[in-house]
Structure formats: structure tokens, C-alpha cells
N, C-alpha and C. Protein backbone atom coordinates (compact mmCIF):
# COMPACT_ATOMS: atom_id res chain seq x y z
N UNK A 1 15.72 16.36 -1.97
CA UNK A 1 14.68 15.60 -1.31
C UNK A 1 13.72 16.57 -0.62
N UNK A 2 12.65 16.24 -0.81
CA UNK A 2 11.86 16.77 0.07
C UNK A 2 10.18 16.02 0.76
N UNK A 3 9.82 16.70 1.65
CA UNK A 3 8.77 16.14 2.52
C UNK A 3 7.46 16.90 2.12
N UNK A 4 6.43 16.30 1.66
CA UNK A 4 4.93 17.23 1.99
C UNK A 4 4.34 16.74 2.30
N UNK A 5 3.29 16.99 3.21
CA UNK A 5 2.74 16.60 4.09
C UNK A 5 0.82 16.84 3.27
N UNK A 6 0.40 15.67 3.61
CA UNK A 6 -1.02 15.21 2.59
C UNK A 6 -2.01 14.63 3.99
N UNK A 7 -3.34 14.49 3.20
CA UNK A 7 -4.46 13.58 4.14
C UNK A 7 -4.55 13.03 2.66
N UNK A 8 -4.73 11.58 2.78
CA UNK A 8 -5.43 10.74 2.04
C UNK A 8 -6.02 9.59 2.38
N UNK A 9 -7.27 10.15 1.39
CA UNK A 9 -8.93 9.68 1.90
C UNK A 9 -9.30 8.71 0.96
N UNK A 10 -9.71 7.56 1.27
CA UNK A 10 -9.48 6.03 0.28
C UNK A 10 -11.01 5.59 0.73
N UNK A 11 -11.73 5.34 0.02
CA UNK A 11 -13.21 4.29 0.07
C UNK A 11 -13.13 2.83 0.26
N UNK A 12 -14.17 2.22 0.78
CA UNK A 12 -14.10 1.11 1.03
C UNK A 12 -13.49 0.19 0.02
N UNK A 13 -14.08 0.41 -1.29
CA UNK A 13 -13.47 -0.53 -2.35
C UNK A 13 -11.33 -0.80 -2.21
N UNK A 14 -10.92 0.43 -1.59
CA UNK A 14 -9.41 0.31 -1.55
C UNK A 14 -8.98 -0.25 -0.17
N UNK A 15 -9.88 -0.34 1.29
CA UNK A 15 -9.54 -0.12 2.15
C UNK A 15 -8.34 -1.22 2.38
N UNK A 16 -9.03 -2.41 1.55
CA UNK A 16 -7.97 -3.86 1.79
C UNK A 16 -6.48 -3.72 0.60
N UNK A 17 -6.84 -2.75 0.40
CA UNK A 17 -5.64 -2.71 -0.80
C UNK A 17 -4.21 -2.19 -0.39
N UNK A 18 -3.12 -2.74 -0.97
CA UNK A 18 -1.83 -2.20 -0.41
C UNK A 18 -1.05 -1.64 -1.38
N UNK A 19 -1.89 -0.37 -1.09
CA UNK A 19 -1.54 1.08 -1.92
C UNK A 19 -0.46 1.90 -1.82
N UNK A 20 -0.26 1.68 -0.05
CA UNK A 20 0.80 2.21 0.73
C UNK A 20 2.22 1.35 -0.15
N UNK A 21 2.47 -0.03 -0.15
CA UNK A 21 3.32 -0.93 -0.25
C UNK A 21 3.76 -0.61 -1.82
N UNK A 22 2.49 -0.26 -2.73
CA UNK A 22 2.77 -0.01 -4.12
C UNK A 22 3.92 1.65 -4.28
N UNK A 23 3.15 2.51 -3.25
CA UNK A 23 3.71 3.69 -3.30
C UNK A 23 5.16 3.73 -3.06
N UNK A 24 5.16 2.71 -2.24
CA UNK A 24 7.19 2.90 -1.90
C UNK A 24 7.62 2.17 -3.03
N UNK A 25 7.49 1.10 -3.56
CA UNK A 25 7.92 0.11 -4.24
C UNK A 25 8.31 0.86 -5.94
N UNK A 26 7.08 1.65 -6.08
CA UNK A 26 6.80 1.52 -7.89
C UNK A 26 7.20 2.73 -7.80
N UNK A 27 7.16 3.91 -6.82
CA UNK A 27 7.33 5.87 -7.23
C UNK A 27 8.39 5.90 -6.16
N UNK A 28 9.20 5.28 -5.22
CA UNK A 28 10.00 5.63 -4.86
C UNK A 28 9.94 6.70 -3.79
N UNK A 29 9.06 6.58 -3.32
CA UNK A 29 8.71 7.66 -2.18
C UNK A 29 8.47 6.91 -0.88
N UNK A 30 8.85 7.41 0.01
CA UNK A 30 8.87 7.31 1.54
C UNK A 30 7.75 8.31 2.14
N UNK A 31 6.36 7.26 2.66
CA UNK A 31 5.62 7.96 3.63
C UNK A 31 6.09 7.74 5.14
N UNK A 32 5.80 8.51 5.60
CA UNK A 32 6.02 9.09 6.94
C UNK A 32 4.75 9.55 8.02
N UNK A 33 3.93 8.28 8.31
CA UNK A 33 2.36 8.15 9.03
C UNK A 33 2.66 8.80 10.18
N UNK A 34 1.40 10.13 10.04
CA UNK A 34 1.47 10.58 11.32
C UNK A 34 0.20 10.67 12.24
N UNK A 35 -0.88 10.15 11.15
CA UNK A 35 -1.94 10.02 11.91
C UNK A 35 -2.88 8.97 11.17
N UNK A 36 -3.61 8.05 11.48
CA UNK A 36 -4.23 7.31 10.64
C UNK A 36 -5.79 7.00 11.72
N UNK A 37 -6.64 6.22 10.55
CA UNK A 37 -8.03 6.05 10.79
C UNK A 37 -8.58 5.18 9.78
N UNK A 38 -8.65 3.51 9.90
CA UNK A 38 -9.26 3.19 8.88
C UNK A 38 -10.12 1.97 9.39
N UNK A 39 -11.25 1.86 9.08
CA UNK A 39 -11.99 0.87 9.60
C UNK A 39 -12.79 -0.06 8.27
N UNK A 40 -13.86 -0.71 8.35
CA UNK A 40 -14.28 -1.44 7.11
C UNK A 40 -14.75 -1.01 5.96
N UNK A 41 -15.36 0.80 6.36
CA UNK A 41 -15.83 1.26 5.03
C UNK A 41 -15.23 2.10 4.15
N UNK A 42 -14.45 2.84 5.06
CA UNK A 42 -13.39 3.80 4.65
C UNK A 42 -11.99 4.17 5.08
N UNK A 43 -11.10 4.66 4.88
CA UNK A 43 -9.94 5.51 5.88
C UNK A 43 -9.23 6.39 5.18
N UNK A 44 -8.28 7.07 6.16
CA UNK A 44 -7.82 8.42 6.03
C UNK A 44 -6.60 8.21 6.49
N UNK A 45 -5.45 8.95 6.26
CA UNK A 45 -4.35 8.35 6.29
C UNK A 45 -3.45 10.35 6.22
N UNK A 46 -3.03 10.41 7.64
CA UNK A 46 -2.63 11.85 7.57
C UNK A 46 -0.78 11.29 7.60
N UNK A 47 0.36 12.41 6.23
CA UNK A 47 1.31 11.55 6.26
C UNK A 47 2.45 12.53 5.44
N UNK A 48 3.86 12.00 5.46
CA UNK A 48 4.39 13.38 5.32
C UNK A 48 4.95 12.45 3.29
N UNK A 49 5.32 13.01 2.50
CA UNK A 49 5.67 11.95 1.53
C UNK A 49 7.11 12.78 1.06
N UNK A 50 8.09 11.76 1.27
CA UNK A 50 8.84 12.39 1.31
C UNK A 50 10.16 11.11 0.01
N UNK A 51 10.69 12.70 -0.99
CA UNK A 51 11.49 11.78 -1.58
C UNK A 51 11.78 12.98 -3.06
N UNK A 52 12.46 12.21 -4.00
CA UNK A 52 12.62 13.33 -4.98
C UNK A 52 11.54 14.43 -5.42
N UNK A 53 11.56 15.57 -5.22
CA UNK A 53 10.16 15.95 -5.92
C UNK A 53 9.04 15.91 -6.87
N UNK A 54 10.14 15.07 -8.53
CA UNK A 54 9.65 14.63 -9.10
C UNK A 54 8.74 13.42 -8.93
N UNK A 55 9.38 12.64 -7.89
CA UNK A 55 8.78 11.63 -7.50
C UNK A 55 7.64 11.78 -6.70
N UNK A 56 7.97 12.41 -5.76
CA UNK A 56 6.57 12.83 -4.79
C UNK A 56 5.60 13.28 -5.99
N UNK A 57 5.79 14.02 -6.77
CA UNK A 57 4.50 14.71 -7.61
C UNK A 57 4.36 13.45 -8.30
N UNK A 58 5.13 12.97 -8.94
CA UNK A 58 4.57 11.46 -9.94
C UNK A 58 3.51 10.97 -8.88
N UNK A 59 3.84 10.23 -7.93
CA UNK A 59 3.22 9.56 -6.64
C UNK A 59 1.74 10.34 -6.34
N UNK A 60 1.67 11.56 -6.06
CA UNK A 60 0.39 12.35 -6.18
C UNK A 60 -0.69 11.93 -7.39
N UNK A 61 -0.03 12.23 -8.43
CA UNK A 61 -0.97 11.87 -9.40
C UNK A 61 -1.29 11.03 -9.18
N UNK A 62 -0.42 9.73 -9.07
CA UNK A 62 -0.85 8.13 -9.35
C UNK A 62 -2.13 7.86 -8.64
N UNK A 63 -1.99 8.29 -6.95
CA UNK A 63 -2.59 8.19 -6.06
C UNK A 63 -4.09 8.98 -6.59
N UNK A 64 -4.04 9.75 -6.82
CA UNK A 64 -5.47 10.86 -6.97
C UNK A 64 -6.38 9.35 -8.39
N UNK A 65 -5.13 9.31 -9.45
CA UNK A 65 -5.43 8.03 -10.48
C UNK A 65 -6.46 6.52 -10.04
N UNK A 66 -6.15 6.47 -8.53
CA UNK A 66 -6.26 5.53 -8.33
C UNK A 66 -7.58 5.55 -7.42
N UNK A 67 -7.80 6.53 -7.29
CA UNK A 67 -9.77 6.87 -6.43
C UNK A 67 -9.00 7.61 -5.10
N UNK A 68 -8.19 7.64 -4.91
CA UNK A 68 -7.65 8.34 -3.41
C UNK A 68 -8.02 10.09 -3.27
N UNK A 69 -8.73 9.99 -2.89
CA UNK A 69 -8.67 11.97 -2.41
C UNK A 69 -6.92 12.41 -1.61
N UNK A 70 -6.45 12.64 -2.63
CA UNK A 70 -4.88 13.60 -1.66
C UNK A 70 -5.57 15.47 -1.44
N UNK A 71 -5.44 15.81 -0.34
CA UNK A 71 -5.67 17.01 0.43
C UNK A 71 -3.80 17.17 0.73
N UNK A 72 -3.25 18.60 0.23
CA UNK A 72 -2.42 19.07 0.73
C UNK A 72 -2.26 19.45 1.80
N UNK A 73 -2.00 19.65 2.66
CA UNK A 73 -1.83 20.46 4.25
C UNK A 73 -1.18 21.29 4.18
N UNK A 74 -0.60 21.46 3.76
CA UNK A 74 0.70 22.92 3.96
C UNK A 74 1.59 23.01 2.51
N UNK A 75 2.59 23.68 3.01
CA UNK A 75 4.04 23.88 2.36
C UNK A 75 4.69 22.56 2.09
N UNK A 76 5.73 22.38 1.46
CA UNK A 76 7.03 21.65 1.71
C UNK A 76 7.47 21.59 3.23
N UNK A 77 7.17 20.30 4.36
CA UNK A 77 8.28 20.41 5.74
C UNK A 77 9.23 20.62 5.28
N UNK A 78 10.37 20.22 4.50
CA UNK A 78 11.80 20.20 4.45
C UNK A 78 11.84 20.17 3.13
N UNK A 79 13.12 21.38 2.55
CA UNK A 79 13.53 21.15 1.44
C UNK A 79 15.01 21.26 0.43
């Protein structure tokens, strides 16, 4: 298992969308919100994603697939 830690940046067209709810459900990954910001036109979503690695990277793609800007922040927190 492991944790990496992302900013993801979503446009208005997603803001009402439950992207978050798809991400645990369909890739099996656990986010971990550590900072958020979202209002009617846009938001940002700072967060650790944590879960098989394969999975976390499946989950990356999907997300980038889906109009989301993912920004890495660092390393692996935990691995």
C-alpha cells in the first residue's frame, strides 16, 4: 500500500460531479483530504491517494481522463 500525495484541479463543468465517490468505488483507492477549495466555477482538492500502487496509478490516469489536472507534490508519504 501506499500514499501520494496530489492537487487536483477540476473546472466548473465537474464541480457538481461525484468524482471523489467514483474514485473510491470503481479504482479502489482511498483519498485522504487535506486541503480543499471549491466554489461554483471551479475547485482544487489538495489530498493524499492512498491504496495499491497499481491502483493509485490506474486512478491517476482515469482522473487526468476525465478533465482533472492531477499535480504531484512530492514522493510516496508511506510505502
Amino acid at each position: 500500500m501506499i500514499d501520494v500525495r496530489v492537487k487536483l484541479t477540476f473546472p466548473e463543468s465537474l464541480v457538481r460531479q461525484p468524482f471523489m465517490a467514483v474514485l473510491v468505488r470503481e479504482h479502489d483507492v482511498v483519498p485522504n483530504i487535506r486541503r480543499a477549495n471549491v466554489d461554483d466555477r471551479e475547485g482544487w482538492i489538495v489530498c493524499e491517494l492512498g491504496g495499491a500502487p497499481a491502483a493509485v496509478e490506474a486512478a491517476i490516469v482515469w482522473l487526468r481522463a476525465e478533465g482533472i489536472r492531477v499535480d504531484l507534490l512530492g514522493d510516496v508519504v508511506d510505502g
